[in-house]
Structures are given as C-alpha cells and as structure tokens.
N, C-alpha and C. Protein backbone atom coordinates (compact mmCIF):
# COMPACT_ATOMS: atom_id res chain seq x y z
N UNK A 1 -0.62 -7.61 42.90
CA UNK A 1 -1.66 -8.07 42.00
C UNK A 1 -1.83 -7.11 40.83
N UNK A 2 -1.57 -5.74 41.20
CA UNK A 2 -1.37 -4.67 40.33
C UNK A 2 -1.03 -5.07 38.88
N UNK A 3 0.54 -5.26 39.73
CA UNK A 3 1.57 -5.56 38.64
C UNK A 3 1.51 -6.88 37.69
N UNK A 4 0.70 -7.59 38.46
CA UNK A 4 0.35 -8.85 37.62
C UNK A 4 -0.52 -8.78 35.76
N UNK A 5 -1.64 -7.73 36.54
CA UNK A 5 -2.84 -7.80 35.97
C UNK A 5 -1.94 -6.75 34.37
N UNK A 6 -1.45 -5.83 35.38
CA UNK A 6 -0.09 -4.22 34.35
C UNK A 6 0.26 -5.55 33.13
N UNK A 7 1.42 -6.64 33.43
CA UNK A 7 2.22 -7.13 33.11
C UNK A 7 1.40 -8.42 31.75
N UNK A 8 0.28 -8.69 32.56
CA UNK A 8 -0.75 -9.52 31.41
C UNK A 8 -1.38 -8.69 30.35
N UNK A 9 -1.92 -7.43 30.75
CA UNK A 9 -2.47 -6.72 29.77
C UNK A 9 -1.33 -6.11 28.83
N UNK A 10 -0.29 -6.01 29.14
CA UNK A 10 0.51 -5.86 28.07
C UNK A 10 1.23 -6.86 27.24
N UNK A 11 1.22 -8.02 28.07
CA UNK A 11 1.53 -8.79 26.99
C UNK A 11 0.28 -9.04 25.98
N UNK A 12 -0.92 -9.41 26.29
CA UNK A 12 -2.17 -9.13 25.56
C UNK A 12 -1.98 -8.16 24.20
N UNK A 13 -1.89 -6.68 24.73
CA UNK A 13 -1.55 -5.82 23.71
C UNK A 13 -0.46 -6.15 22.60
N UNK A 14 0.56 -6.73 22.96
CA UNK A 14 1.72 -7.60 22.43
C UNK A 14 1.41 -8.50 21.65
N UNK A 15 0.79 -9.49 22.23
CA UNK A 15 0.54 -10.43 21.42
C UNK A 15 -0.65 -10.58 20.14
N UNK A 16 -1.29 -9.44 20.74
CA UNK A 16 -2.24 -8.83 19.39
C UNK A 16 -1.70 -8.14 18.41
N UNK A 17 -0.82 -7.37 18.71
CA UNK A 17 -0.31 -6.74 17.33
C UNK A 17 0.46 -7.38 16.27
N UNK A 18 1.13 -8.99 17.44
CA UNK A 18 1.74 -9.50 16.28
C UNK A 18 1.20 -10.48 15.42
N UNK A 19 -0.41 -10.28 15.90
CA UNK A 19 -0.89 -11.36 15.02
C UNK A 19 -2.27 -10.31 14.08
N UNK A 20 -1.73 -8.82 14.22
CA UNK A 20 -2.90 -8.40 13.34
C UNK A 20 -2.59 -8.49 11.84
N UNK A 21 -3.42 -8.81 10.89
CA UNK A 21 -3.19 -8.73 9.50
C UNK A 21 -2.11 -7.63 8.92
N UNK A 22 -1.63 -8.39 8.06
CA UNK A 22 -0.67 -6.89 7.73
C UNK A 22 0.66 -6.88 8.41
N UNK A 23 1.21 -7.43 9.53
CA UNK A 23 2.15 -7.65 9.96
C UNK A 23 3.19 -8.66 9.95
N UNK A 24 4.62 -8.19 9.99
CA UNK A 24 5.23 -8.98 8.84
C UNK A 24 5.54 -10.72 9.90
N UNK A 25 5.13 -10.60 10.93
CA UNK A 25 5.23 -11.70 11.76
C UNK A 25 4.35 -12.79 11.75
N UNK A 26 2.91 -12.42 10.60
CA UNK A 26 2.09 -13.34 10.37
C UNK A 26 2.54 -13.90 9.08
N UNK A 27 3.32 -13.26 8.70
CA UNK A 27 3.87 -13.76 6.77
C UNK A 27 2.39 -13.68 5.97
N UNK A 28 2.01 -12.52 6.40
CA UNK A 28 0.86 -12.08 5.12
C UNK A 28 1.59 -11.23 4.26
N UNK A 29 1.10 -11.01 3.37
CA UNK A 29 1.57 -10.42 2.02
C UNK A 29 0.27 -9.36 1.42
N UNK A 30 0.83 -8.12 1.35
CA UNK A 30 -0.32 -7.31 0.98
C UNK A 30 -0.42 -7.46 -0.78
N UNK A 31 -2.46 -7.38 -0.79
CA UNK A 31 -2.46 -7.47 -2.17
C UNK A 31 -2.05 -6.48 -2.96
N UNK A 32 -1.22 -6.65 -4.30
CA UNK A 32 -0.94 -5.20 -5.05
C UNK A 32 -2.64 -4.68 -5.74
N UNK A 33 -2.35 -3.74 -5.84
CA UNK A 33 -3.76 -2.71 -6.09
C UNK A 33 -4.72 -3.29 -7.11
N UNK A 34 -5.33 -3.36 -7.81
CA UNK A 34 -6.01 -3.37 -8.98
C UNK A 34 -5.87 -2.81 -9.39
N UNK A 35 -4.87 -3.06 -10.87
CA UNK A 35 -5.00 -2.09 -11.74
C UNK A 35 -3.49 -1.70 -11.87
N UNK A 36 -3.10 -2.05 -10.83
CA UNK A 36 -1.06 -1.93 -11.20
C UNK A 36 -0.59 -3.28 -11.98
N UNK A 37 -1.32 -4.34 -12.04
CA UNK A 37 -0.05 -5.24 -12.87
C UNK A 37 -1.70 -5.34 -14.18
N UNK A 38 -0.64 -5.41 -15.33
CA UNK A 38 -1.72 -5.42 -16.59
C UNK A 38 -1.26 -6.40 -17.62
N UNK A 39 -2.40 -7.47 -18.06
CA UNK A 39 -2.01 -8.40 -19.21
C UNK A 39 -1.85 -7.27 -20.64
N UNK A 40 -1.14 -7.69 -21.00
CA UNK A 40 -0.37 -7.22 -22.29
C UNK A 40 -0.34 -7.82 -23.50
N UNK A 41 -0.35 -9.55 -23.44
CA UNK A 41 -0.07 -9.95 -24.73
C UNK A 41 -0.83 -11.60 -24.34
N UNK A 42 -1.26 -12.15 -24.88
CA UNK A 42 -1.06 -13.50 -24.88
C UNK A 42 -0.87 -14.29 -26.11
N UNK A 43 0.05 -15.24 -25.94
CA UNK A 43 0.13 -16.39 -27.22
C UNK A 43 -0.76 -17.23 -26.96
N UNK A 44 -1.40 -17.48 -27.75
CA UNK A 44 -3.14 -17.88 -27.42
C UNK A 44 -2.56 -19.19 -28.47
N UNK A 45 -1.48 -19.94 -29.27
CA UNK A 45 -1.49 -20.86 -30.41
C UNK A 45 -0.29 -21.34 -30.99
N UNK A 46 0.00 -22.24 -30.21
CA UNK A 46 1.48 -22.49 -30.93
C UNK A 46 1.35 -22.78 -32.30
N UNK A 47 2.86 -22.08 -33.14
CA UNK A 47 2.78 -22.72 -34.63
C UNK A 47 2.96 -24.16 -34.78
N UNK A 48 2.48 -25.02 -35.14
CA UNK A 48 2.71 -25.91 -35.99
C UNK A 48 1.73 -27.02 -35.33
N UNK A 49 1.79 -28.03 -34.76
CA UNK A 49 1.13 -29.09 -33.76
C UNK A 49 1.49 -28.78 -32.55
N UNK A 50 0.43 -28.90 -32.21
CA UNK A 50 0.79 -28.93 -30.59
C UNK A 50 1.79 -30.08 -29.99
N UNK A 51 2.68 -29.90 -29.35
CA UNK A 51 3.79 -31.01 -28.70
C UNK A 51 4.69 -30.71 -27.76
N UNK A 52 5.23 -31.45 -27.07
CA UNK A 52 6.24 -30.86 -25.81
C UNK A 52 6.69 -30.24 -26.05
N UNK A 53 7.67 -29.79 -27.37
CA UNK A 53 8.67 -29.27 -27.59
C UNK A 53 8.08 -27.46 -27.68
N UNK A 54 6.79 -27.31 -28.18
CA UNK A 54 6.43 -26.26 -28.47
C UNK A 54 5.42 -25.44 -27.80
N UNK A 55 5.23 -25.75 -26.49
CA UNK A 55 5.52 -25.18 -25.59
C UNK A 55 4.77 -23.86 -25.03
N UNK A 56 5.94 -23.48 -24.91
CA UNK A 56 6.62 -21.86 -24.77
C UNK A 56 5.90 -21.11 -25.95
N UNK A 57 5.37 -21.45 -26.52
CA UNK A 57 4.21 -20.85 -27.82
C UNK A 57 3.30 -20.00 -27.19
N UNK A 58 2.84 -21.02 -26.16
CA UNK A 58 1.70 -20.21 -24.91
C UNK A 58 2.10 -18.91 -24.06
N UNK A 59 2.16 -18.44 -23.82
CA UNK A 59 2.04 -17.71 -22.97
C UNK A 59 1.49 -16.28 -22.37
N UNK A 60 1.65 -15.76 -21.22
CA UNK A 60 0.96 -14.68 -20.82
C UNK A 60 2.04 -13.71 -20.61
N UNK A 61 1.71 -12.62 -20.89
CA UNK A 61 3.03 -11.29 -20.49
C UNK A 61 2.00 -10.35 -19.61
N UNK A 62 2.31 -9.93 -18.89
CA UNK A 62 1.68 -8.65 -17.74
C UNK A 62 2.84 -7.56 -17.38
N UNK A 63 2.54 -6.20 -17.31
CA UNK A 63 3.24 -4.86 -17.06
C UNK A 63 2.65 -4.77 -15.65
N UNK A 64 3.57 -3.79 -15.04
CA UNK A 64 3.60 -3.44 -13.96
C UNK A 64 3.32 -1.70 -14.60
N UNK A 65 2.01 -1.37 -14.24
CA UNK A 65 2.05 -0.03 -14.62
C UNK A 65 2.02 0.82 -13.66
N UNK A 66 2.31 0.70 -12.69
CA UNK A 66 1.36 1.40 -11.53
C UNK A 66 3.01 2.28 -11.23
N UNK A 67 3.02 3.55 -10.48
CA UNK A 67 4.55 4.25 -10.07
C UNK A 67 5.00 3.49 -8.97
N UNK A 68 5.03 2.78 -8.26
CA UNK A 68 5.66 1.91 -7.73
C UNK A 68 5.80 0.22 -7.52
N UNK A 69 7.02 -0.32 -6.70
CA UNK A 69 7.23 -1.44 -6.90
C UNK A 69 5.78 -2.38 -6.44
N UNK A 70 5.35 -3.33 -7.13
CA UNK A 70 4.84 -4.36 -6.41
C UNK A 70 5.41 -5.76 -6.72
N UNK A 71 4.49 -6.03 -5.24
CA UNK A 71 5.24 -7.41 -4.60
C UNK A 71 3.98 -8.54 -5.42
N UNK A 72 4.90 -9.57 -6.02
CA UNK A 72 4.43 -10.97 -6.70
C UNK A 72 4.24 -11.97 -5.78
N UNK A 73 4.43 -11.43 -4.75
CA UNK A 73 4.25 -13.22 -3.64
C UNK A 73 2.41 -13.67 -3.70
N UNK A 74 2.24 -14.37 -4.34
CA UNK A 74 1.06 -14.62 -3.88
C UNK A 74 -0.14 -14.39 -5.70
N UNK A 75 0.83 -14.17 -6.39
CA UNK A 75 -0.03 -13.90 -7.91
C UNK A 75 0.11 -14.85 -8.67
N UNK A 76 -0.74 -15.24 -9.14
CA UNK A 76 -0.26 -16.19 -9.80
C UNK A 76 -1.31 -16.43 -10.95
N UNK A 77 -1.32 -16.55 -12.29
CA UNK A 77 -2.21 -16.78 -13.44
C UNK A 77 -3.08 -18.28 -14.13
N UNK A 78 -4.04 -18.85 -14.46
CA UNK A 78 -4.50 -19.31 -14.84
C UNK A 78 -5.90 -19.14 -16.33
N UNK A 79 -6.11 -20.27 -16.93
CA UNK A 79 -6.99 -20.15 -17.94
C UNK A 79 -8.37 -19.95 -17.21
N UNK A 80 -9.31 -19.84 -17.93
CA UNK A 80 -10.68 -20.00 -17.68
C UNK A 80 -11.32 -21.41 -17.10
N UNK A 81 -10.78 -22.61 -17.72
CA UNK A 81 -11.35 -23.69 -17.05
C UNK A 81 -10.64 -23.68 -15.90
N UNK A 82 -9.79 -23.26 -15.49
CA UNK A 82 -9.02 -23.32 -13.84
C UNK A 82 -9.63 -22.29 -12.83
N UNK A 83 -10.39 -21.51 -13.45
CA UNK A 83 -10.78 -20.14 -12.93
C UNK A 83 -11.89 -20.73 -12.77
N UNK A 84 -12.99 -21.07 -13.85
CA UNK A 84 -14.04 -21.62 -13.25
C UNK A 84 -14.55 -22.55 -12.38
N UNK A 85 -13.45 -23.57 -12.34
CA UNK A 85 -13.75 -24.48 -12.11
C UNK A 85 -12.94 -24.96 -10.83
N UNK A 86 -12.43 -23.82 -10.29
CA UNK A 86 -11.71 -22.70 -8.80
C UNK A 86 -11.01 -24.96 -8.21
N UNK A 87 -10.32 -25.30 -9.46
CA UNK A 87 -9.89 -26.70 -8.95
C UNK A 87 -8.42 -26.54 -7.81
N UNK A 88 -8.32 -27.49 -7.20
CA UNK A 88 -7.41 -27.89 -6.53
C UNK A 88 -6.27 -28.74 -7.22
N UNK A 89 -6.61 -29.21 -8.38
CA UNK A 89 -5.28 -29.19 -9.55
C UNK A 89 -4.39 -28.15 -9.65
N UNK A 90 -3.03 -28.57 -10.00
CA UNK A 90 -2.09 -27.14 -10.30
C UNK A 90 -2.23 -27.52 -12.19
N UNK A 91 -3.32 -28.08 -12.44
CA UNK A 91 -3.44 -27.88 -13.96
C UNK A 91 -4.03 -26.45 -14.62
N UNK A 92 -3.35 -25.86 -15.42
CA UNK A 92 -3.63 -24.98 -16.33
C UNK A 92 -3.81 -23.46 -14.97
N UNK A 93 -2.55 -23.78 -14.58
CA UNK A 93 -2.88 -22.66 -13.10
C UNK A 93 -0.61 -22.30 -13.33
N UNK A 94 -0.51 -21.08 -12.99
CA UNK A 94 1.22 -20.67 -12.71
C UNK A 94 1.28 -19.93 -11.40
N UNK A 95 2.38 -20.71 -10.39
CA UNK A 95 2.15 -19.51 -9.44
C UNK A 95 3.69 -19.95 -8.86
N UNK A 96 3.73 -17.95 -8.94
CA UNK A 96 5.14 -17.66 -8.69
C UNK A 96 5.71 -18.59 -7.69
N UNK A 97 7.36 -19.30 -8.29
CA UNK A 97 8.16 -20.49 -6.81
C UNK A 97 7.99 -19.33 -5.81
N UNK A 98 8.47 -20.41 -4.62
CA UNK A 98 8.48 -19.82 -3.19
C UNK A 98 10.41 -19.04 -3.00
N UNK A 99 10.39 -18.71 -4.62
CA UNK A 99 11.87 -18.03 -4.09
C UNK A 99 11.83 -16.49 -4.92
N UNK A 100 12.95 -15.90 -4.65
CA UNK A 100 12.73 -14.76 -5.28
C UNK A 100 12.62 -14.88 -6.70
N UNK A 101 12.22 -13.61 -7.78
CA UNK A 101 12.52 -13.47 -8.90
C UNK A 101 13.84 -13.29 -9.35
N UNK A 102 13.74 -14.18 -10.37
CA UNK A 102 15.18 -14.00 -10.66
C UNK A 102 16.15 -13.03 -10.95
N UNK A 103 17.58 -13.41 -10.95
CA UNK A 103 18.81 -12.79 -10.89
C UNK A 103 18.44 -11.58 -11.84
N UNK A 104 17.95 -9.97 -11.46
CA UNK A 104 18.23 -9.10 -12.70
C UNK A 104 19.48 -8.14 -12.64
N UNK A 105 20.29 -8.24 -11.32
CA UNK A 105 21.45 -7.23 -11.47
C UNK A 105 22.60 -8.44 -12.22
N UNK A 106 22.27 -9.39 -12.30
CA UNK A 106 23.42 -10.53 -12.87
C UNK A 106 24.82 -10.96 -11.56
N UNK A 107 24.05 -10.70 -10.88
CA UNK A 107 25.42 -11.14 -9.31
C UNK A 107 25.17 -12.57 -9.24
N UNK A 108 24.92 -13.16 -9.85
CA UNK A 108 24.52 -14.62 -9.20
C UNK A 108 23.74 -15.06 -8.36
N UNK A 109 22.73 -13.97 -7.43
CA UNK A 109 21.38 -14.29 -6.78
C UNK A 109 20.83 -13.92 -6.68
N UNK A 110 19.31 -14.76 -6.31
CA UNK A 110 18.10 -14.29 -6.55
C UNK A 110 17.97 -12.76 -6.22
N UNK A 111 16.93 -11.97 -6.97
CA UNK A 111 16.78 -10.72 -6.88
C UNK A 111 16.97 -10.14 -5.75
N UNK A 112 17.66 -8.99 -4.98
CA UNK A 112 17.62 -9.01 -3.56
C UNK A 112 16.56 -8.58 -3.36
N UNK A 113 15.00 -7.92 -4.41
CA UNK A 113 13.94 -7.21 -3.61
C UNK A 113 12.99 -8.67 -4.25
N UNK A 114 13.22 -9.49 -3.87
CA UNK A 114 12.75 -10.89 -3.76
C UNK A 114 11.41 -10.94 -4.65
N UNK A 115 10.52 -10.58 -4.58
CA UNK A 115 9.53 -10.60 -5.99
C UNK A 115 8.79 -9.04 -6.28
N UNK A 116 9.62 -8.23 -5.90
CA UNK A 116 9.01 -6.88 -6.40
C UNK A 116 9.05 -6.84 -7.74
N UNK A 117 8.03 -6.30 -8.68
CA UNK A 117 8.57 -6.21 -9.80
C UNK A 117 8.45 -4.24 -9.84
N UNK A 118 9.17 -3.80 -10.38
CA UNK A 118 9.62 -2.45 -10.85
C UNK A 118 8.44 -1.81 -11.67
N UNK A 119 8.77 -0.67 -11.81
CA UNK A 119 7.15 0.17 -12.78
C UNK A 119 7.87 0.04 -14.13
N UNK A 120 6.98 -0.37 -14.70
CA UNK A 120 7.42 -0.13 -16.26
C UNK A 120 8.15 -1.83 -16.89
N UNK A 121 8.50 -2.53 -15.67
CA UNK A 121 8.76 -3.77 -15.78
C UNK A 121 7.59 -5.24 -16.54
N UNK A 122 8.34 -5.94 -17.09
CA UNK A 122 7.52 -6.84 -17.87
C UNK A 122 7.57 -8.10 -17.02
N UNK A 123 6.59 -9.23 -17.13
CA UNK A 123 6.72 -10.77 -16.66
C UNK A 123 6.16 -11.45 -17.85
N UNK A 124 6.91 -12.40 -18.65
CA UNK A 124 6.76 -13.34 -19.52
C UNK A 124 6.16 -14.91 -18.26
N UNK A 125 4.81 -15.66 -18.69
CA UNK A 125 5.15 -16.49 -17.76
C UNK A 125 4.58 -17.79 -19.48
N UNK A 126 5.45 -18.62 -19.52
CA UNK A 126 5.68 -19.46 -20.33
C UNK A 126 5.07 -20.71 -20.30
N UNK A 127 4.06 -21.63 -20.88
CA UNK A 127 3.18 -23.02 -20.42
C UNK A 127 4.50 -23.85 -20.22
N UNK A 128 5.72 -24.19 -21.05
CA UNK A 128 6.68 -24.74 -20.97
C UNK A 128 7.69 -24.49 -20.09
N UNK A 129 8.66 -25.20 -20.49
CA UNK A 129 10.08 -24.84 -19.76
C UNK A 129 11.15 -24.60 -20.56
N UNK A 130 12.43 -24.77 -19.59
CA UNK A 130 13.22 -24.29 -20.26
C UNK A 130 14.89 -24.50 -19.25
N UNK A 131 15.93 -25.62 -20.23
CA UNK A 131 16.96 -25.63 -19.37
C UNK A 131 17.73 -24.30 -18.92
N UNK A 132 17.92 -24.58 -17.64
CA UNK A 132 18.30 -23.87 -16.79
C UNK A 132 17.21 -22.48 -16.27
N UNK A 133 15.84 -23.23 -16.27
CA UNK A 133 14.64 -22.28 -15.85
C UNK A 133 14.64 -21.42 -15.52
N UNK A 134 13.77 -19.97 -14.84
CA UNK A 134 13.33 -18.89 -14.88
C UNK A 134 14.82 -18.19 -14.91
N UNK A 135 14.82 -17.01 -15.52
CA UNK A 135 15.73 -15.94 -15.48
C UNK A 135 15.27 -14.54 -16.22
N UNK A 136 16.04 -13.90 -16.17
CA UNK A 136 15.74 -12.31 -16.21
C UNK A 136 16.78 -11.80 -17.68
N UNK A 137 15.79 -11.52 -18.51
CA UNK A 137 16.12 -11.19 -20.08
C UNK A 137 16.73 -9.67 -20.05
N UNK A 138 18.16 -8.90 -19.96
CA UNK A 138 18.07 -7.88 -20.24
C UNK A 138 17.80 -7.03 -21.09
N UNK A 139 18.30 -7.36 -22.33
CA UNK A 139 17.90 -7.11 -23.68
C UNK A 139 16.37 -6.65 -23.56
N UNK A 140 15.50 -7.21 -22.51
CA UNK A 140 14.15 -6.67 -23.03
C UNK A 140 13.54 -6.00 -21.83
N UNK A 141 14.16 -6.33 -20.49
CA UNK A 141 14.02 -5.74 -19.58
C UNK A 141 12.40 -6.23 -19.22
N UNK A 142 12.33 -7.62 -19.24
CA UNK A 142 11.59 -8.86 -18.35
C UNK A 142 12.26 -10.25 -17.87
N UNK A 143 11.35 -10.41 -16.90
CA UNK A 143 11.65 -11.82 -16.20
C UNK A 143 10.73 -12.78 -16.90
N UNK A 144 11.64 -13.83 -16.96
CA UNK A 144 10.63 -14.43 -18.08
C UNK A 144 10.57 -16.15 -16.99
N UNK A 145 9.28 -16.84 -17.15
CA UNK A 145 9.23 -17.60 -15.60
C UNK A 145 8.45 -18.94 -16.95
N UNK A 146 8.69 -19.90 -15.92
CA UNK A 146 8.47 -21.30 -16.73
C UNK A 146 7.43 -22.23 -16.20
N UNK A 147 6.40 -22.27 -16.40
CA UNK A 147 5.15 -23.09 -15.82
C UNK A 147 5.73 -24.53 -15.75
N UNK A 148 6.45 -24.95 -16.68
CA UNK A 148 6.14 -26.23 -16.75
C UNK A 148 5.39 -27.10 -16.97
N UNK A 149 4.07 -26.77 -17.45
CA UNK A 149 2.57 -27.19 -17.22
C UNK A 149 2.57 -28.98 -17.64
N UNK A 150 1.83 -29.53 -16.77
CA UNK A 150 1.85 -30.92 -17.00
C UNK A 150 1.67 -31.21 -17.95
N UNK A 151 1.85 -32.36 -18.70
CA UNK A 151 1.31 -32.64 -19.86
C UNK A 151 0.35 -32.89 -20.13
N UNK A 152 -0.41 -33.69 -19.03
CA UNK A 152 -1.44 -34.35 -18.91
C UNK A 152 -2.88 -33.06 -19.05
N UNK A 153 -2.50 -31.73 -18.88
CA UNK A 153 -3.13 -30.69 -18.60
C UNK A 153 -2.94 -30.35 -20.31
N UNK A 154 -4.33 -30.26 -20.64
CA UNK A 154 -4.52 -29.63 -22.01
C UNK A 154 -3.70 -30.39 -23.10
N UNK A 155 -3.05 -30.16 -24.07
CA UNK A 155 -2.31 -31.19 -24.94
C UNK A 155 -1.40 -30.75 -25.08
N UNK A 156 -0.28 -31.65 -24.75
CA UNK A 156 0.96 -31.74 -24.29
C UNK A 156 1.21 -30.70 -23.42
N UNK A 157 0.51 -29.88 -22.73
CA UNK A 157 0.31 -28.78 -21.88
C UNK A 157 0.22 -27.93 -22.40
N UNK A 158 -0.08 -27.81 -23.38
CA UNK A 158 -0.98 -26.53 -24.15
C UNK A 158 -2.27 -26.12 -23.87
N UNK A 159 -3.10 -25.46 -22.85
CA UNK A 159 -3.73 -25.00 -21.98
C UNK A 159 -4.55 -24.34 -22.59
N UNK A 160 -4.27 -22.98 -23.28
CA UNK A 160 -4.94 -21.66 -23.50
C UNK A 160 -5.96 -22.33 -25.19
N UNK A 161 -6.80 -21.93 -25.22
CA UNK A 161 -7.99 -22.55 -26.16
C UNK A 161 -7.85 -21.30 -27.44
N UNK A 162 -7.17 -21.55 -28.42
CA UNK A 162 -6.97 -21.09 -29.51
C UNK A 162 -7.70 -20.20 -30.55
N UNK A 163 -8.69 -20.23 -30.21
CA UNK A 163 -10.20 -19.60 -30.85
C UNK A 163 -11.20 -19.04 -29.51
N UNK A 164 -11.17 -19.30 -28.71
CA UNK A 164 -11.77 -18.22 -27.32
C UNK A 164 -11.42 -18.78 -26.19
N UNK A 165 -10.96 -17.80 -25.21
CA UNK A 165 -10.63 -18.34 -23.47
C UNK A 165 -10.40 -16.88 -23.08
N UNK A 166 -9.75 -17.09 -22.16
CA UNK A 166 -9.83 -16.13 -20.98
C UNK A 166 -8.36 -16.31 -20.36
N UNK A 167 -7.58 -15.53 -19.72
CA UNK A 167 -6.56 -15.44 -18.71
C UNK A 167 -6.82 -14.79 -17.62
N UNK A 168 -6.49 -14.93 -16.59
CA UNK A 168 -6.75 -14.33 -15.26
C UNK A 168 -5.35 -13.93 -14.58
N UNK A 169 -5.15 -12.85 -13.57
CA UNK A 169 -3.92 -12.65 -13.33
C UNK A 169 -4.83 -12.43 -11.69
N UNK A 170 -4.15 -13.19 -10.86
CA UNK A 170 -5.14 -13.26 -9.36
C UNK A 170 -3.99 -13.32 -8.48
N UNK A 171 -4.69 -12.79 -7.31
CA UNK A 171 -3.78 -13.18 -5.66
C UNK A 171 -4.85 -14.05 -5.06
N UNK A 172 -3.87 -15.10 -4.20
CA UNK A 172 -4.41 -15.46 -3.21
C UNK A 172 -3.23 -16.18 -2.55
N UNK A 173 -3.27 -17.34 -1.33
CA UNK A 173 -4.50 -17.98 -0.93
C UNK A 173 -5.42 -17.15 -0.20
N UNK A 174 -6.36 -17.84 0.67
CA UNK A 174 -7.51 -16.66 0.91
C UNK A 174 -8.28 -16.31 0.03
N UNK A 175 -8.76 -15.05 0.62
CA UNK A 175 -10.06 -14.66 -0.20
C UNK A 175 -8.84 -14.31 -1.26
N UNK A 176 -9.81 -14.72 -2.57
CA UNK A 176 -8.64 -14.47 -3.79
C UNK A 176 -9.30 -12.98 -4.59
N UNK A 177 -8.24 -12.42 -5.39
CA UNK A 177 -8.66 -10.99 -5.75
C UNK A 177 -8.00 -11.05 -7.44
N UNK A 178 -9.35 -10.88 -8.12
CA UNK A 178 -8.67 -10.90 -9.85
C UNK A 178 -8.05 -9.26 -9.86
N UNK A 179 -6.50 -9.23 -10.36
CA UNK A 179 -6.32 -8.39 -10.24
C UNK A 179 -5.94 -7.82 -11.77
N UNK A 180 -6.49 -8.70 -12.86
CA UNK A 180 -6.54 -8.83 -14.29
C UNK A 180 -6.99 -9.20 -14.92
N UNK A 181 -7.84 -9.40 -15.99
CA UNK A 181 -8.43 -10.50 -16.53
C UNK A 181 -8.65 -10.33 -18.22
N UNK A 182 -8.21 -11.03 -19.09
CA UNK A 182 -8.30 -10.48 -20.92
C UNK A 182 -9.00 -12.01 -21.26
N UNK A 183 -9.95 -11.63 -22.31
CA UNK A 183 -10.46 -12.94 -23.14
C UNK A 183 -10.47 -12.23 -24.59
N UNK A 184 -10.49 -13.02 -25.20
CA UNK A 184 -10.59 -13.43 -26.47
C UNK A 184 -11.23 -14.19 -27.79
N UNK A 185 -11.74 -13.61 -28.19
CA UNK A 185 -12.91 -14.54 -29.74
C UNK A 185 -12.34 -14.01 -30.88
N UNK A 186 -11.33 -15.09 -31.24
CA UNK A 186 -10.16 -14.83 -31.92
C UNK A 186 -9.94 -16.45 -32.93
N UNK A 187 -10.10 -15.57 -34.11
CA UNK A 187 -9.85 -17.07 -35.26
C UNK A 187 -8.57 -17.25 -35.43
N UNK A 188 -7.86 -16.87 -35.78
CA UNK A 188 -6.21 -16.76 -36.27
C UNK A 188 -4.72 -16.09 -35.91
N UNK A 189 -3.95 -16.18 -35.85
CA UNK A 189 -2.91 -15.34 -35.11
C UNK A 189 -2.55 -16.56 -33.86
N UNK A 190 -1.05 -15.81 -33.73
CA UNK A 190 -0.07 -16.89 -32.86
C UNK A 190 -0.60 -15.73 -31.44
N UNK A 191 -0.84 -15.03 -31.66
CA UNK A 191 -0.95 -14.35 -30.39
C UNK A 191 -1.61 -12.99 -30.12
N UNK A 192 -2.22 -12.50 -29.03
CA UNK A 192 -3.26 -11.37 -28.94
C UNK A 192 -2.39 -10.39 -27.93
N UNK A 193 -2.36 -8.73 -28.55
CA UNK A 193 -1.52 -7.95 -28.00
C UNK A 193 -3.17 -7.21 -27.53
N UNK A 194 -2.76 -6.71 -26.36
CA UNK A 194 -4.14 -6.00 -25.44
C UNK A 194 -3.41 -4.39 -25.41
C-alpha cells in the first residue's frame, strides 16, 4: 500500500510540473519585458487616395531594444478603435502567422529561432500585402510582415486615422499586456518617426 500511495504521489508531483505556467509542455509563451520591443515610426497616410493598391502606405515599425533576443509569438499590433473597442474582429488588429519569421539567413526556411527577433533588429508590419508575402529585407536588416487588412476594415483597409490615433504593440491571448503604445495629433506628413 506503501508503494501505491510512493508511486501516486509522484506521479501527482509529475503531473503538476507539467502543467505549471511557464513550461514548455503547456505551449505558453513568456511575455517579452516592457520596454524591449519599441514603436519607431508610423505611416499614419498614404499619398494620394486611399485604395487597394496603396496600401503598404500604413504602417507600423517597432525595434527590439532590449540586449537580448525576444520571442514574437503572441504580439501582435492594432489601432485605437481595435484597442478600445477590445473587438473579436481581426479588423484593424496584425498578429504574427502561426509560423516562424521569415527566412533571414536566406537558406530557404523559416527562421530557425522561429520568432525571436535579435537586439537592435527592426519589424516593418504593413496594412497591405504583398506578392510573395512576409520576408526579411537585408539591405535594412528588418522583417517586413503583411497584414493584409480587410478591405472592408477602414477604407480600402486603410485603418490608422490620419490626423490623430493611436498604435498599440500588445501580447496576448489571456490577460493581455501593452507592451507599447505611440499616438499622435498630427496635421500633415506621410508618416511619424518617435
């Protein structure tokens, strides 16, 4: 009976550790710090009319400032009406695919440290797209990633509000954690450098 009771309490112990937070057997993902990934720039205005084609006008750039790698699983950016309004739409919301970041040694696959981004490293994330989608710019030494944003979301998926809004750079699911946030009251200009 000893050995029974020996043999249950350790599996007990067992089976608790593999389900405590933080362990890689629950597929949680630790949040990166506050204060290691930083908005940098936003294109707050495409030139000319707003239209499918133009896009990629929008977008958000964030640095990785912090001395080591962090992990992107789980970050993902949105405007102010998506933030406020904490919707269950994937309108006016980007969040990293469920695959790695893309190819940056140029071998033909996905990154092998799957969404770490590097210190000193950039992320372009774009309202548009783009044939043959996300890839890794050497020349500038960022990954540059493609929302796609519906059309139906903002005009022609032009999202970000041209004269004042907000960007958010957040983890979740779960309790969610802003781990960025830049606004703007801004008349003119294709874009706001922070």
């Amino acid at each position: 009976m000893r050995r029974f009771f020996s043999a249950l309490f350790s599996f007990a112990v067992l089976a608790t550790a593999l389900v405590l937070p933080g362990n890689a057997a629950t597929g949680s993902v630790a949040v990166p710090p506050v204060g290691s990934l930083l908005i940098v720039r936003v294109g707050t205005d495409a030139m000319g009319t707003d239209n499918f084609d133009n896009r990629n006008r929008e977008f958000i750039r964030f640095k990785n400032v912090s001395g080591a790698n962090v992990d992107l699983t789980g970050v993902y950016t949105e405007d102010n009406w998506a933030h406020e309004n904490n919707s269950a739409s994937t309108c006016n919301t980007y969040k990293f695919p469920g695959v790695g970041l893309p190819d940056s040694d140029l071998d033909g696959n996905s990154d092998p440290d799957g969404f770490m981004l590097a210190p000193g490293q950039y992320v372009n994330v774009y309202n548009g797209s783009r044939i043959g989608g996300n890839y890794y710019d050497t020349a500038i030494d960022t990954y540059k990633m493609y929302a796609d944003s519906d059309t139906d979301c903002g005009t022609f998926g032009h999202y970000f509000n041209n004269d004042a809004d907000k960007v958010w750079l957040m983890h979740g699911p779960g309790p969610t954690t802003v781990l960025h946030a830049k606004d703007w009251d801004w008349g003119g200009g294709y874009f706001i450098v922070f």
